[in-house]
Protein backbone atom coordinates (compact mmCIF):
# COMPACT_ATOMS: atom_id res chain seq x y z
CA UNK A 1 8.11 -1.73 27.47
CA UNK A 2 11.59 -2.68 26.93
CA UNK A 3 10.60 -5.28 24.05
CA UNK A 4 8.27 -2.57 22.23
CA UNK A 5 11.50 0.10 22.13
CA UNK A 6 13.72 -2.35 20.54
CA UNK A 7 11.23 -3.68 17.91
CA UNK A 8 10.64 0.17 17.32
CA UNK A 9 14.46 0.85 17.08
CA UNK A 10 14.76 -2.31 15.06
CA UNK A 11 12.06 -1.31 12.60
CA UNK A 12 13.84 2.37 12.76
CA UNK A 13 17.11 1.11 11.19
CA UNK A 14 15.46 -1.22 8.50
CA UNK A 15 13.82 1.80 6.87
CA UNK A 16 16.93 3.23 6.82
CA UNK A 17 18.70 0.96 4.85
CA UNK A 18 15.92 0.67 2.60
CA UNK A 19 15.52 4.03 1.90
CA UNK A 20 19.37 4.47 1.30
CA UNK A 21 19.71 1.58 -1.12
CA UNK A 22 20.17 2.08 -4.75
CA UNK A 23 17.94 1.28 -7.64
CA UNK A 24 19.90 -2.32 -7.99
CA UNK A 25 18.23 -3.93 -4.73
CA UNK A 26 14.72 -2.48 -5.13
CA UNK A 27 13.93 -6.28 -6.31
CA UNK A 28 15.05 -7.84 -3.27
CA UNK A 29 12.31 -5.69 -1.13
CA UNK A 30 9.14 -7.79 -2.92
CA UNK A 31 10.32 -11.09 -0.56
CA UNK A 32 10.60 -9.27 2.78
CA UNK A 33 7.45 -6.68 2.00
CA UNK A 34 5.54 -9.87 1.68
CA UNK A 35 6.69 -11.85 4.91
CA UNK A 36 6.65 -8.43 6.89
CA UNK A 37 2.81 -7.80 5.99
CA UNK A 38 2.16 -11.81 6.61
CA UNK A 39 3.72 -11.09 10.11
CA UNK A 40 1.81 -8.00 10.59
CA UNK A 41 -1.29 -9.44 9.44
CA UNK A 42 -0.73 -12.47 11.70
CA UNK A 43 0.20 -10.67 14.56
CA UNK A 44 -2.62 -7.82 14.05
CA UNK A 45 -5.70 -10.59 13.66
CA UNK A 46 -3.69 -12.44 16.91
CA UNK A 47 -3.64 -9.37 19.32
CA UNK A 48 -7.46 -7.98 18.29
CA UNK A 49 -8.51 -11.64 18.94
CA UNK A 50 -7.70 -11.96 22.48
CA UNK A 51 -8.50 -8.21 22.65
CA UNK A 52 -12.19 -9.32 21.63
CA UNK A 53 -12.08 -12.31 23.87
CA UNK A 54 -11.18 -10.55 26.90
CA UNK A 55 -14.22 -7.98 25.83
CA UNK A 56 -16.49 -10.58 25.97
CA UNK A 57 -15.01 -12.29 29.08
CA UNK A 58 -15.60 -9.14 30.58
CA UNK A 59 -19.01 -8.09 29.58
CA UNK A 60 -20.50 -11.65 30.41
CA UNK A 61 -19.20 -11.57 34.08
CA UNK A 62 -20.64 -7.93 34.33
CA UNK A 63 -23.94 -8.95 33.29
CA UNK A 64 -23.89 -12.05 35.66
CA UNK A 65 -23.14 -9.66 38.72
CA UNK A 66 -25.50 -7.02 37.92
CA UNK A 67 -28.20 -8.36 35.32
CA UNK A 68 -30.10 -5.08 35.79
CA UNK A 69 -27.25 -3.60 33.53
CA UNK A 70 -27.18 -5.91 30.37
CA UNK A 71 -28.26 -3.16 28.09
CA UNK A 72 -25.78 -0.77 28.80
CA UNK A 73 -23.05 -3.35 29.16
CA UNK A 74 -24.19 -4.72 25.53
CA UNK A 75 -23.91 -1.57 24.43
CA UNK A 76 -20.66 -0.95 25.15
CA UNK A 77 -19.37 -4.46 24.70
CA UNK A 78 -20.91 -3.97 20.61
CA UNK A 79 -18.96 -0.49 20.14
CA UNK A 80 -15.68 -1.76 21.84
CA UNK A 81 -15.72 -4.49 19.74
CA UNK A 82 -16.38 -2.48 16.44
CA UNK A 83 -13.34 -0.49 17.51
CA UNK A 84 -10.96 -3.66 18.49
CA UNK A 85 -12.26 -4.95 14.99
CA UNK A 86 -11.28 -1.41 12.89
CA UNK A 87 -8.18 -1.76 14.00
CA UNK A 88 -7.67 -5.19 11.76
CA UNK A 89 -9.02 -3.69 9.46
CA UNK A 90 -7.01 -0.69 9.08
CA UNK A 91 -3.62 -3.68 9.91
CA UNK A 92 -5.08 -5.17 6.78
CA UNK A 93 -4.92 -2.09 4.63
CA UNK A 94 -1.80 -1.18 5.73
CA UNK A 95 -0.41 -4.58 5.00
CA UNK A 96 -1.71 -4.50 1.22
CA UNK A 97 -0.57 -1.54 1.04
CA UNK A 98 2.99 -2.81 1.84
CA UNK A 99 2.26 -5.74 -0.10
CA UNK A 100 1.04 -3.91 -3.76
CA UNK A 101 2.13 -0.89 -3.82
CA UNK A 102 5.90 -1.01 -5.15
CA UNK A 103 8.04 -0.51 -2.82
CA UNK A 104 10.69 2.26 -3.44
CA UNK A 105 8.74 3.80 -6.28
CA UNK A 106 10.23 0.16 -8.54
């Protein structure tokens, strides 16, 4: 919890200072846009990976303890991991977003 609210008070103050810089450091932004959305990216993919894993972990120990309930457990293993999986993709939008779109209207 504690590690979350200073990575969200550490993001809170970049923005600031690059929304309040002038026209003349726009340029710099393209370097740090680009290793921010690699980090994202990394980190997104990284996270819904052992999100998925731990799905499946799950699911496969359900259905050995209660075969009777495969189908329903499938079921819901299938839509929890279309879920896990939309959110990389929406990470990855976001992060080519950040990545193509010029930052600070340049």
């Amino acid at each position: 919890m504690r590690k979350s609210l200073l990575m969200a008070l550490a993001m809170v103050l970049c923005a600031s200072a690059a929304f309040a810089s002038d026209g003349a450091a726009v340029a710099a932004v393209g370097p740090v846009a680009a290793w921010a959305t690699a980090m994202g990216m990394g980190l997104a993919a990284g996270l819904c990976g052992i999100a998925q894993g731990l799905g499946l972990k799950a699911a496969c120990e359900g259905t050995a303890r209660n075969p009777e309930a495969g189908g329903k457990i499938t079921v819901t293993l299938i839509l929890g991991l279309a879920f896990i999986e939309s959110l990389a993709i929406y990470a990855l939008v976001v992060n080519l977003i950040l990545l193509f779109v010029k930052p600070l209207g340049a």
